[in-house]
N, C-alpha and C. Protein backbone atom coordinates (compact mmCIF):
# COMPACT_ATOMS: atom_id res chain seq x y z
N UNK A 1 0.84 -1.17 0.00
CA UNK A 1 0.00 0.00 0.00
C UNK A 1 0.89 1.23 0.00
N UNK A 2 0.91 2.20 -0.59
CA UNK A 2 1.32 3.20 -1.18
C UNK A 2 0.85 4.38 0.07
N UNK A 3 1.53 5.20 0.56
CA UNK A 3 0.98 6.58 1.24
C UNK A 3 0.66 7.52 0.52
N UNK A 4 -0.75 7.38 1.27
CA UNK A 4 -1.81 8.22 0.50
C UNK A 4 -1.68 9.87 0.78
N UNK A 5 -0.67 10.36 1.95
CA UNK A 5 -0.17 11.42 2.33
C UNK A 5 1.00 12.19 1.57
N UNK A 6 1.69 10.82 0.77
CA UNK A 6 3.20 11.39 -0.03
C UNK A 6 2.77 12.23 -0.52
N UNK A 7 3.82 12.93 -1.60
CA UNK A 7 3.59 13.60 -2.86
C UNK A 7 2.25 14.91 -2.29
N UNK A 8 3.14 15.96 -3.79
CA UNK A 8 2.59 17.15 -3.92
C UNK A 8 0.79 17.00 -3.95
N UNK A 9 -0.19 16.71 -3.64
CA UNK A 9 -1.53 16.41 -3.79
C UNK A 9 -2.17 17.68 -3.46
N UNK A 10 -2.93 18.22 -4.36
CA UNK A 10 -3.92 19.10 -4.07
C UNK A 10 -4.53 18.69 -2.92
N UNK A 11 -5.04 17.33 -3.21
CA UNK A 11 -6.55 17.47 -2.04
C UNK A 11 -5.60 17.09 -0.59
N UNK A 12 -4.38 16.83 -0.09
CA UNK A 12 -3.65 16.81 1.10
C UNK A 12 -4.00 18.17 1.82
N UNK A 13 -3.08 19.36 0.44
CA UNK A 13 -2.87 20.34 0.87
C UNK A 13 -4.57 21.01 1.18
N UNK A 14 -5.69 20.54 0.72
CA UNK A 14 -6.88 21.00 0.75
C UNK A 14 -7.76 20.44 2.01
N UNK A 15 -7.23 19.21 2.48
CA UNK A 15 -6.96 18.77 3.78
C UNK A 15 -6.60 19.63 5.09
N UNK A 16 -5.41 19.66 4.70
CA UNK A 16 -4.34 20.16 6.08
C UNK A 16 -5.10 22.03 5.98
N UNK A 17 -5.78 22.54 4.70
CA UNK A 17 -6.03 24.03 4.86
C UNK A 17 -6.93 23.74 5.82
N UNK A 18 -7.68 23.14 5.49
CA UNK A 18 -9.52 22.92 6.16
C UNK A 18 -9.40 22.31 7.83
N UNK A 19 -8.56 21.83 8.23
CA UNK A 19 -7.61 21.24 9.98
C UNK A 19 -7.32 22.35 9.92
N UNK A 20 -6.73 23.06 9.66
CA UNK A 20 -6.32 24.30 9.94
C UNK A 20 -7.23 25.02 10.27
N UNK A 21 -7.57 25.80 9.07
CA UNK A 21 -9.10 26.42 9.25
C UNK A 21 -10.16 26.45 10.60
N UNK A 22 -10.73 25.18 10.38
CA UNK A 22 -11.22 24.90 11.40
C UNK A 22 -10.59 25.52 13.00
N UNK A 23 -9.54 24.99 13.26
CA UNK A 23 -9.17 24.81 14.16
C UNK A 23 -8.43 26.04 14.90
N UNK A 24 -7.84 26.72 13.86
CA UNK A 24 -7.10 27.86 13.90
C UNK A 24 -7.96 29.61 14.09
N UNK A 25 -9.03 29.19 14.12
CA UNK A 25 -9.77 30.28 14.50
C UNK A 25 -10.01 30.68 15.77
N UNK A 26 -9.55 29.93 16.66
CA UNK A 26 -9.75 30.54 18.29
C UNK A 26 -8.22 30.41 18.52
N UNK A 27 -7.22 30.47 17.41
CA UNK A 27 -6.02 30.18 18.25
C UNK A 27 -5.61 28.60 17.86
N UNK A 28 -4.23 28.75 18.39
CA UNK A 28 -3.80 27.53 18.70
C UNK A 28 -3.97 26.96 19.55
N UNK A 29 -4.05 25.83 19.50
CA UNK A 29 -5.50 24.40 20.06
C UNK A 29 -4.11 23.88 20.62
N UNK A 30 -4.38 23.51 22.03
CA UNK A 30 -3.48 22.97 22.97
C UNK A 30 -3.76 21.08 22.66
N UNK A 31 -2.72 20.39 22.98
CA UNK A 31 -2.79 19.15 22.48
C UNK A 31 -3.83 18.27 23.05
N UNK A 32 -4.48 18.72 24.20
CA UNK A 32 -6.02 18.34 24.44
C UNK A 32 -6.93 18.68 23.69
N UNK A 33 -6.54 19.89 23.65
CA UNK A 33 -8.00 20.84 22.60
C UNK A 33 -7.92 20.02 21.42
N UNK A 34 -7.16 19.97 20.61
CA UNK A 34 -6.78 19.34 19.02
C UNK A 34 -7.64 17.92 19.20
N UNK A 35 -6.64 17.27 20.33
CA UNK A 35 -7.24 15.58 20.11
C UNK A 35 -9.27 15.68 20.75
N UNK A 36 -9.51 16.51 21.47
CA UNK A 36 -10.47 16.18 21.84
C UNK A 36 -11.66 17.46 20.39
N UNK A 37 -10.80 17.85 19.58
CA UNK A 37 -11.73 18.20 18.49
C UNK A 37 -11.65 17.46 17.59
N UNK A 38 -10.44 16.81 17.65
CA UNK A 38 -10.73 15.56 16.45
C UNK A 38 -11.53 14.25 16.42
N UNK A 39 -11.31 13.64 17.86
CA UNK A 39 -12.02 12.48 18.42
C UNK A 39 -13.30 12.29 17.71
N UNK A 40 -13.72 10.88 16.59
CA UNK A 40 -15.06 11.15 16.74
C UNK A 40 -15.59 11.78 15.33
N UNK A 41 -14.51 12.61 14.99
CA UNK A 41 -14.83 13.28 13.58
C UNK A 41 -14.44 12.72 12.73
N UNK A 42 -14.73 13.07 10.94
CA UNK A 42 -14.27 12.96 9.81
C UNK A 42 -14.06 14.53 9.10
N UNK A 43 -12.65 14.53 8.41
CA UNK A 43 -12.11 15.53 8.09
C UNK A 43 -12.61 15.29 6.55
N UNK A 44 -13.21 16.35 5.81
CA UNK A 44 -13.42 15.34 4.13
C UNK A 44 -12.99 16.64 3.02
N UNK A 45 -12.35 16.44 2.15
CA UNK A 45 -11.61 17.85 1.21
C UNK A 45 -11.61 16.86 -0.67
N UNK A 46 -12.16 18.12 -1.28
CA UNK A 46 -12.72 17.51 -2.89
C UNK A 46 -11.91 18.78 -3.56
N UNK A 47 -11.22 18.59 -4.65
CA UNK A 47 -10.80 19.51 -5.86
C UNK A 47 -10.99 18.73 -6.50
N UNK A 48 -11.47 19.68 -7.88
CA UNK A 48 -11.89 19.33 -9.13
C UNK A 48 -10.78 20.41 -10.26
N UNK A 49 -10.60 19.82 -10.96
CA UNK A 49 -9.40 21.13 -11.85
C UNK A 49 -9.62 19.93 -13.49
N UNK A 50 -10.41 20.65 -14.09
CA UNK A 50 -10.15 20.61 -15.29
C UNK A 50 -11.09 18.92 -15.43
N UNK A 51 -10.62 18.54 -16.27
CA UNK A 51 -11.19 16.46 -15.97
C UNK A 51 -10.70 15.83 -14.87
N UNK A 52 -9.70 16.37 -13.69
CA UNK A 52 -9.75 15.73 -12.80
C UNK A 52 -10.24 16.20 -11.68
N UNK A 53 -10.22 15.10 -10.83
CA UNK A 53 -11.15 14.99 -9.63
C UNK A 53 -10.14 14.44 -8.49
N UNK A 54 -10.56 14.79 -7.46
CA UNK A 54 -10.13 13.95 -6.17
C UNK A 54 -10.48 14.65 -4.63
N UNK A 55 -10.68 13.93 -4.22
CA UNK A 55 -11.13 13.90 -2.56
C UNK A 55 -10.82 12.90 -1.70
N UNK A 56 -10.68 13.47 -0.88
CA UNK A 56 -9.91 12.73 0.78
C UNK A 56 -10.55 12.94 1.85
N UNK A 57 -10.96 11.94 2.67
CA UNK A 57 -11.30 11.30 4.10
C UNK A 57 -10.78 11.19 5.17
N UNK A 58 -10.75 11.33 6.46
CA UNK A 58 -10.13 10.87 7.21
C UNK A 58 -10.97 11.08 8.17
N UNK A 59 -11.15 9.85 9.12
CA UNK A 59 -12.09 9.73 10.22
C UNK A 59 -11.09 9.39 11.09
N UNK A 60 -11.33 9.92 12.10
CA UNK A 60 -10.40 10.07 13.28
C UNK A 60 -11.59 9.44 14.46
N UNK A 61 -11.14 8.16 15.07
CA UNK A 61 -11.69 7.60 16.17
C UNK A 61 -11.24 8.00 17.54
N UNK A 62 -12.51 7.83 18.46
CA UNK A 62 -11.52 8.53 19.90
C UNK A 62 -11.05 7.64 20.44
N UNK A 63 -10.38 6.10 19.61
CA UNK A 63 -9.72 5.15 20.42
C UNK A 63 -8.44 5.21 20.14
N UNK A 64 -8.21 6.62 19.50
CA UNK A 64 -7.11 6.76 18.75
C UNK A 64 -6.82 6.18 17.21
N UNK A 65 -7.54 5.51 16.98
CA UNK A 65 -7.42 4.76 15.49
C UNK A 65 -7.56 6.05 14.39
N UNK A 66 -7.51 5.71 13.13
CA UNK A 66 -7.79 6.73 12.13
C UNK A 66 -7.84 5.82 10.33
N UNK A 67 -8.67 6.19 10.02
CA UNK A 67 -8.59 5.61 8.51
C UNK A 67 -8.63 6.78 7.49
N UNK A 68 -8.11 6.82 6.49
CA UNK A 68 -8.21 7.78 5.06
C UNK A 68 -8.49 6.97 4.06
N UNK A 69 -8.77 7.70 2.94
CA UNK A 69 -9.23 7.17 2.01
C UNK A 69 -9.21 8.45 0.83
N UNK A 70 -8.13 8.15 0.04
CA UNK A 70 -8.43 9.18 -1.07
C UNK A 70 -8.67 8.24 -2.30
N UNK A 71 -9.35 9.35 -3.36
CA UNK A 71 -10.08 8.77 -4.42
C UNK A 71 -9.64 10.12 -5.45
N UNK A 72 -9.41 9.39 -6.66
CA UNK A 72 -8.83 10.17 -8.02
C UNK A 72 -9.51 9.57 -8.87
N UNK A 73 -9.99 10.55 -9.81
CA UNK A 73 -10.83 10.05 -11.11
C UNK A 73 -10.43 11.08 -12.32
N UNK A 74 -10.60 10.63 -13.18
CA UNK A 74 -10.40 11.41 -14.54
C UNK A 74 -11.38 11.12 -15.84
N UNK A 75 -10.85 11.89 -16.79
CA UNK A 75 -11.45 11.45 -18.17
C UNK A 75 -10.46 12.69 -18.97
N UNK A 76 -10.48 11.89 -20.17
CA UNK A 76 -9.97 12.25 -21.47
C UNK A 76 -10.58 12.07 -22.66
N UNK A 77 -11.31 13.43 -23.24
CA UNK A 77 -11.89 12.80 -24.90
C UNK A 77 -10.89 12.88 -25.93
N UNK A 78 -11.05 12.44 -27.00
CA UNK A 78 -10.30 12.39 -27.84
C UNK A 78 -10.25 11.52 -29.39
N UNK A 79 -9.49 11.98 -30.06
CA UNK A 79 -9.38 10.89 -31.52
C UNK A 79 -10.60 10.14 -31.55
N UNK A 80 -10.18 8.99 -31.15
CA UNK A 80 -10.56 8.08 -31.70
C UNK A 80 -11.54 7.02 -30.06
N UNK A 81 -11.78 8.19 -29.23
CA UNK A 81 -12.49 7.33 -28.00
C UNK A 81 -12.04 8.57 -26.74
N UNK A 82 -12.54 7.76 -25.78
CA UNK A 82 -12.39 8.45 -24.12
C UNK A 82 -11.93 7.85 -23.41
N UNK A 83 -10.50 8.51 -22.72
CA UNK A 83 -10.07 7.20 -21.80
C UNK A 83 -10.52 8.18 -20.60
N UNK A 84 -10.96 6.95 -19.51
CA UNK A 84 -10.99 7.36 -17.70
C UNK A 84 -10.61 6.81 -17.22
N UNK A 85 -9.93 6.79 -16.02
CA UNK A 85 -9.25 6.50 -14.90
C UNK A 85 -10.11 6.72 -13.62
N UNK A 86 -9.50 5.95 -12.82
CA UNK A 86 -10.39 6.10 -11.55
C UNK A 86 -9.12 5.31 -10.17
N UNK A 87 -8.67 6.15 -9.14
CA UNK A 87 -8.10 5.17 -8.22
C UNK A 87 -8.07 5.32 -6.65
N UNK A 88 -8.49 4.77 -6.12
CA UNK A 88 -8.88 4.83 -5.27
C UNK A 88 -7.74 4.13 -3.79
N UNK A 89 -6.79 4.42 -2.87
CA UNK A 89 -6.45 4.24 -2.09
C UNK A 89 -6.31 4.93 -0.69
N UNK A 90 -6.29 3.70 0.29
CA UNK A 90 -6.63 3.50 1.67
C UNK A 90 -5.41 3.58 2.67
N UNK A 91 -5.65 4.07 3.84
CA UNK A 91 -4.44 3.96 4.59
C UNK A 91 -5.00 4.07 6.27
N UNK A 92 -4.36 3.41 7.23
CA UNK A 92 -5.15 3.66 8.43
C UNK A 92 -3.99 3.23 9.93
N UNK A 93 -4.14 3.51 10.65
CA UNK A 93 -3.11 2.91 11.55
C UNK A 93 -3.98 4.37 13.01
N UNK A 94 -2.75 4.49 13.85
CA UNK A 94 -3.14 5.46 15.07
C UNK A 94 -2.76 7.11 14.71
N UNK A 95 -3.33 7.65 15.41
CA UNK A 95 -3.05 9.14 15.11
C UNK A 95 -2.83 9.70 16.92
N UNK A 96 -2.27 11.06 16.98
CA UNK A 96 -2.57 11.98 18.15
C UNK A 96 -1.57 13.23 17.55
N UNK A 97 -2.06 13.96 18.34
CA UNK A 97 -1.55 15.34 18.35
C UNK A 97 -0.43 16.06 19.18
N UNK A 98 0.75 16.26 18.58
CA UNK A 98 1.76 16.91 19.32
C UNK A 98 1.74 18.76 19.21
N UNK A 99 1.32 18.92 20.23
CA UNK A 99 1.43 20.76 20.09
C UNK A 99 0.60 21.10 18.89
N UNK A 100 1.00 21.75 18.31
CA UNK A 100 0.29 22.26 16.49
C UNK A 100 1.12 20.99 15.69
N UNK A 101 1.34 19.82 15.06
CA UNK A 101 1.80 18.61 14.76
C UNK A 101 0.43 17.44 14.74
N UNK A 102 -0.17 17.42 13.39
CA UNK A 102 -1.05 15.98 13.62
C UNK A 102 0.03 14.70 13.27
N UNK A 103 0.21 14.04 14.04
CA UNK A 103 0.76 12.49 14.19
C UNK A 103 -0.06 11.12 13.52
N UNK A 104 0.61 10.92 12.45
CA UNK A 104 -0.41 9.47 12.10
C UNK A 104 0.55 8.45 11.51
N UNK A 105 0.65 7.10 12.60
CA UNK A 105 1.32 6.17 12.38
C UNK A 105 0.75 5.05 11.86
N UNK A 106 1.12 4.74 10.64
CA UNK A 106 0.13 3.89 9.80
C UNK A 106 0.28 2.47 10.12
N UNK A 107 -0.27 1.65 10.20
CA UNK A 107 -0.17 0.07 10.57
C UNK A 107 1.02 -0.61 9.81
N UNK A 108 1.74 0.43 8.72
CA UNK A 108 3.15 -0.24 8.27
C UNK A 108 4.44 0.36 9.11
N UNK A 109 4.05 1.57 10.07
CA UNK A 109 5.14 2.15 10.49
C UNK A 109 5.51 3.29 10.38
N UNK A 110 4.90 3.63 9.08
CA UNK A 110 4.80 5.06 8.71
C UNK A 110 4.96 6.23 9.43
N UNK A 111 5.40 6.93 9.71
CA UNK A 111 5.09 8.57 10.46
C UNK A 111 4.92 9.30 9.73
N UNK A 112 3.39 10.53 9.65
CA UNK A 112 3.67 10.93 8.87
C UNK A 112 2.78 12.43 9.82
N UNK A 113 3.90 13.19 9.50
CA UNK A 113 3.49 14.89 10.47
C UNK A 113 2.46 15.60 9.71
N UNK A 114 1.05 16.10 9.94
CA UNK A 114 1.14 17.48 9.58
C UNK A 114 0.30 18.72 9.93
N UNK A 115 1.06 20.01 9.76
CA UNK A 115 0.98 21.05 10.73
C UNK A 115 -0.71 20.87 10.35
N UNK A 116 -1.49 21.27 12.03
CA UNK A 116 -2.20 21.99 11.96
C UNK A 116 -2.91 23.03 12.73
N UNK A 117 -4.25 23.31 12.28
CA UNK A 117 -4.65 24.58 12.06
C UNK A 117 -6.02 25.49 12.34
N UNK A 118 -6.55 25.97 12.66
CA UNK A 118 -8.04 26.09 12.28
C UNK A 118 -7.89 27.17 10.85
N UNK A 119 -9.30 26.71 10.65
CA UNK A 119 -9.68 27.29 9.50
C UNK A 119 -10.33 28.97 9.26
N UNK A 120 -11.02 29.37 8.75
CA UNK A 120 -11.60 30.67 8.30
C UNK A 120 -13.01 30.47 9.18
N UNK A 121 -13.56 29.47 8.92
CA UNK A 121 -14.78 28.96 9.68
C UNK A 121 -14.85 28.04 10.58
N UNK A 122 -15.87 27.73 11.32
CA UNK A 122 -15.68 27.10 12.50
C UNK A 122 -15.45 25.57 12.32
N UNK A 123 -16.29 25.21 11.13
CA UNK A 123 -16.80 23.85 10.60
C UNK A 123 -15.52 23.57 9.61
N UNK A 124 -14.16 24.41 9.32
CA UNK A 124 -12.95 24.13 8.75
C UNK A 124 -11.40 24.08 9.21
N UNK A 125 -10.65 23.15 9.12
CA UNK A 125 -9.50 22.94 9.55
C UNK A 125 -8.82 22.68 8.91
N UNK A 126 -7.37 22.87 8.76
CA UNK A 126 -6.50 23.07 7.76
C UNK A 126 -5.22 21.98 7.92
N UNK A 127 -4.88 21.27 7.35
CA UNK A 127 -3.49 20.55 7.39
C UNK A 127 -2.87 20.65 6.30
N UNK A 128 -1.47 21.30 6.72
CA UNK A 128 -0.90 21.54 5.84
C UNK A 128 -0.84 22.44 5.03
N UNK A 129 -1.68 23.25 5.34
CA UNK A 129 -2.63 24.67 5.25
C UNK A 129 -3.27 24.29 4.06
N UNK A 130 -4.13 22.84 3.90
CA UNK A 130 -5.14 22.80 3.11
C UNK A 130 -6.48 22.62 3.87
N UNK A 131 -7.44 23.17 3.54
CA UNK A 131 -8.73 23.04 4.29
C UNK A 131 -9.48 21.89 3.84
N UNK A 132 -10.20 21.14 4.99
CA UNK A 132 -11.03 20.17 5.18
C UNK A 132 -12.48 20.83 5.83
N UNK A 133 -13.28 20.35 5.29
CA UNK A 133 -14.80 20.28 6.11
C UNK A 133 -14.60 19.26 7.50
N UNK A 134 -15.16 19.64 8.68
CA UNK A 134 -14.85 18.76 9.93
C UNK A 134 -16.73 18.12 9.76
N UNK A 135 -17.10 16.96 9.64
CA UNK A 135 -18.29 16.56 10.27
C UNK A 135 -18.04 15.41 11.54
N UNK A 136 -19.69 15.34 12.07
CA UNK A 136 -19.52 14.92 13.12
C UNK A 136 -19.04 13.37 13.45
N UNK A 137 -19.30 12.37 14.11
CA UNK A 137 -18.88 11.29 14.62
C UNK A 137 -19.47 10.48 13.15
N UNK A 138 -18.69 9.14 13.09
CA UNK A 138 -19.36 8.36 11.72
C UNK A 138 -18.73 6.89 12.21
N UNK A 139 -19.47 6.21 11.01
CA UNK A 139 -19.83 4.98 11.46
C UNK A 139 -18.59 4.34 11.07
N UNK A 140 -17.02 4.89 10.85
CA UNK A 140 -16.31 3.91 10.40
C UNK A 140 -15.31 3.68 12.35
N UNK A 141 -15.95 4.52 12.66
CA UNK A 141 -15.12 4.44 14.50
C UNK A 141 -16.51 3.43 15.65
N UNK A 142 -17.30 2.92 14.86
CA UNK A 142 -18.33 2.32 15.53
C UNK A 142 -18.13 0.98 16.83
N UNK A 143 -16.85 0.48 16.34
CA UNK A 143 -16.00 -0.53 17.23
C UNK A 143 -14.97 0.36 18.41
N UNK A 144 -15.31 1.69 18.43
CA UNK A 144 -14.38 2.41 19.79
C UNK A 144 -15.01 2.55 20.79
C-alpha cells in the first residue's frame, strides 16, 4: 500500500487548509484541545481542476485509530475514444496530536506529520494549510 499522504496532492494540501481552518480560528489548540476536536470526527476535502477529480477522508476515532481514504478520477476525450481512470487508495493505523503537529502512524510504520490549524470557519481545519470540512462522529469508528 502506497501513502496516500506522499507527494505534492492538491486534495492533502486542501486537507491540512480545512484542519487548519477549522481549528485555527480561536487560536492555537493545545494538544487536548486538538485531540479532543478531532475524536469522533471525519475531516473530508474535494478539488476538481479541469477532468480531474479527487477527494480525501479521514475519520479520526476517539480510540485513537484513524482511517483515510483518497479517491482520483479522470477522463480524457479524444481521436478516436475516451479514456478514464479512476483510483482509489486507503491507509489507516493510530493518530494523536503533538502541540500544532497531527501524528499518524500507519499500521506499516509510517510517520507521517502534519501542521495543523483552524480554519476561516468554525466547521474548517486546515493541514498543511489545506482546508477540510470537519463533520460529526461516523460509522467507520463504531467498534471504539
Amino acid at each position: 500500500m502506497r501513502n496516500i499522504f506522499a507527494g505534492n496532492y492538491s486534495s492533502l494540501a486542501a486537507l491540512a487548509m480545512l484542519i487548519f481552518i477549522v481549528l485555527g480560528c480561536n487560536g492555537v489548540g493545545s494538544v487536548s484541545n486538538w485531540e479532543s476536536e478531532l475524536a469522533g470526527k471525519k475531516l473530508s476535502m474535494a478539488n476538481n481542476s479541469g477532468a480531474l477529480s479527487d477527494s480525501m477522508q479521514i475519520w479520526f476515532c476517539s480510540s485513537g485509530k484513524f482511517m483515510a481514504k483518497k479517491q482520483t478520477s479522470g477522463f480524457s476525450g479524444g481521436g478516436s475514444g475516451t479514456l478514464s481512470m479512476a483510483d482509489e487508495d486507503a491507509q489507516s493505523g493510530k493518530w494523536s496530536v503533538k502541540g500544532s503537529t497531527l501524528v499518524l502512524l500507519d499500521t506499516k510504520g509510517e510517520k507521517i506529520e502534519l501542521d495543523i490549524a483552524r480554519g476561516n470557519d468554525s466547521n474548517v481545519i486546515k493541514l498543511n494549510g489545506t482546508g477540510f470540512l470537519v463533520t460529526g462522529h461516523n460509522s467507520d469508528c463504531s467498534g471504539d
